[in-house]
C-alpha atoms as a PDB file:
ATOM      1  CA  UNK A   1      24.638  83.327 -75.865  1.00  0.00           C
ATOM      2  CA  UNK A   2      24.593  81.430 -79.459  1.00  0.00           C
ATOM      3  CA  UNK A   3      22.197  82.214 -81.859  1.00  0.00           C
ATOM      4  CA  UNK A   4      21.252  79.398 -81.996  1.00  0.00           C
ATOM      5  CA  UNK A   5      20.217  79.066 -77.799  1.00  0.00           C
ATOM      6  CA  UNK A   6      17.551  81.974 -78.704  1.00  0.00           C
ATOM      7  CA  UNK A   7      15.322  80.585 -80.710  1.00  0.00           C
ATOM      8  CA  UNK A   8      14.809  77.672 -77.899  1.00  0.00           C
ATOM      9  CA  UNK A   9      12.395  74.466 -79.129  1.00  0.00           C
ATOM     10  CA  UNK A  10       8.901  74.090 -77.124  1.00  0.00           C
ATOM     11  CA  UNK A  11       9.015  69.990 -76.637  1.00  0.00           C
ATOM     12  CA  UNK A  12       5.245  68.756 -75.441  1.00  0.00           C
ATOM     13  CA  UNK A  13       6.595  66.876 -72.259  1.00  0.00           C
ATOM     14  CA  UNK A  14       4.453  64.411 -70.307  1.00  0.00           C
ATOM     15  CA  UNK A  15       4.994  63.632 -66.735  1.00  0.00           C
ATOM     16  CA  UNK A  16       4.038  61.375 -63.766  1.00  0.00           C
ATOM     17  CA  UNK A  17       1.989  63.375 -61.152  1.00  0.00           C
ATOM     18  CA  UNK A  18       4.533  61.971 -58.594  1.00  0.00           C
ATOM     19  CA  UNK A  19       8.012  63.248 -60.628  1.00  0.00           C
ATOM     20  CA  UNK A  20       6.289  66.600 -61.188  1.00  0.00           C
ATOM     21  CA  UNK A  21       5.830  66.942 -57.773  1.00  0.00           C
ATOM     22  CA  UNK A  22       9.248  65.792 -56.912  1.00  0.00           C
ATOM     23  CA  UNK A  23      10.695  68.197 -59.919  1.00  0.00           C
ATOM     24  CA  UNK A  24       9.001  71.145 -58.643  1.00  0.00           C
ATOM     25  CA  UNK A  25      10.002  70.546 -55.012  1.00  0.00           C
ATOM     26  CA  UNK A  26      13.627  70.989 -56.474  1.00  0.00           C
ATOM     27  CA  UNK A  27      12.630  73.359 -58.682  1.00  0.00           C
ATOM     28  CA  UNK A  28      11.394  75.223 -55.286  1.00  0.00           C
ATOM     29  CA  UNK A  29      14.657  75.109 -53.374  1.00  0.00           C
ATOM     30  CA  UNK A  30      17.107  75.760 -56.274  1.00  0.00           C
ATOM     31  CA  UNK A  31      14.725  78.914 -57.016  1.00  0.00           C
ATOM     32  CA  UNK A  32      14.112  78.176 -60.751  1.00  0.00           C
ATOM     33  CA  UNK A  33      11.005  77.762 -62.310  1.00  0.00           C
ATOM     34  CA  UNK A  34      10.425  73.791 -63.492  1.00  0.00           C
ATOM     35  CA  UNK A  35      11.256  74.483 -66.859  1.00  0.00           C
ATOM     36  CA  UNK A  36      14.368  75.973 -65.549  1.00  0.00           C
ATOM     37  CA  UNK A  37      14.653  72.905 -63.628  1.00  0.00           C
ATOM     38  CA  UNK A  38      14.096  70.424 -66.058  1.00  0.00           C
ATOM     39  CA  UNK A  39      16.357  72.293 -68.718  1.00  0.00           C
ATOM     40  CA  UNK A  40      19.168  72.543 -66.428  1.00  0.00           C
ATOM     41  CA  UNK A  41      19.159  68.717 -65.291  1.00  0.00           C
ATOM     42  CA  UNK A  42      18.964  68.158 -69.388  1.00  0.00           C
ATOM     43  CA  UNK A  43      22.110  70.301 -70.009  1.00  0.00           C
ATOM     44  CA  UNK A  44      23.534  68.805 -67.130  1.00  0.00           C
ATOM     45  CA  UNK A  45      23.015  65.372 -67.843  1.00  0.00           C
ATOM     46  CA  UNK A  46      24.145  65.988 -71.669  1.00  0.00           C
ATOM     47  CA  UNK A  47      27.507  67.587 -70.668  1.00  0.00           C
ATOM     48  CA  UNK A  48      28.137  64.768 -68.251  1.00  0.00           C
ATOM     49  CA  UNK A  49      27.710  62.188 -71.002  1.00  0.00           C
ATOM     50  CA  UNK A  50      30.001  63.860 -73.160  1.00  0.00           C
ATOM     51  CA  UNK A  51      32.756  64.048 -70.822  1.00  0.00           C
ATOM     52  CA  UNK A  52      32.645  60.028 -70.923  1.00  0.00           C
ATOM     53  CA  UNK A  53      33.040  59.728 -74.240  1.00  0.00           C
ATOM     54  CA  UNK A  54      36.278  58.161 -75.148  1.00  0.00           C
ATOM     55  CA  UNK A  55      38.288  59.894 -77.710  1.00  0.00           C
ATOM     56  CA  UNK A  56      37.690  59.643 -81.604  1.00  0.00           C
ATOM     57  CA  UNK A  57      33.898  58.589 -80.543  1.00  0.00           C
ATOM     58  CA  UNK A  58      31.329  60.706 -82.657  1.00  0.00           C
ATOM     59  CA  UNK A  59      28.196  62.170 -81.305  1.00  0.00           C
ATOM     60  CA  UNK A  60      25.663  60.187 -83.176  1.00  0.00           C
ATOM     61  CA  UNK A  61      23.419  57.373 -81.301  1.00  0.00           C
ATOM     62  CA  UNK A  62      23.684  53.932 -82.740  1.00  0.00           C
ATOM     63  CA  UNK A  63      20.322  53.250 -85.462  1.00  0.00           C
END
């Protein structure tokens, strides 16, 4: 693990009653805890968009 994956940030996150419910539901049957959940459809969703990237594109998000 990276040093820098140790010292993980605490983001306030707020929710609709409904997605929580569906989160933890998936959360349930994948038996991870919703933060587990939610950090592993993040990572997911982040390593997907960089594998569309075309080449010579940088990482930074247009101002």
């Amino acid at each position: 693990m990276k040093e820098t994956e140790k010292n993980k940030k605490q983001v306030p996150l707020r929710l609709s009653p409904s997605l929580y419910a569906e989160l933890m539901r998936w959360a349930e049957e994948d038996f991870r805890s919703l933060n587990g959940q939610i950090e592993f459809l993040l990572t997911d969703a982040v390593r997907k968009r960089k594998g569309k990237k075309g080449a010579g594109e940088g990482d930074e998000t247009p101002n």
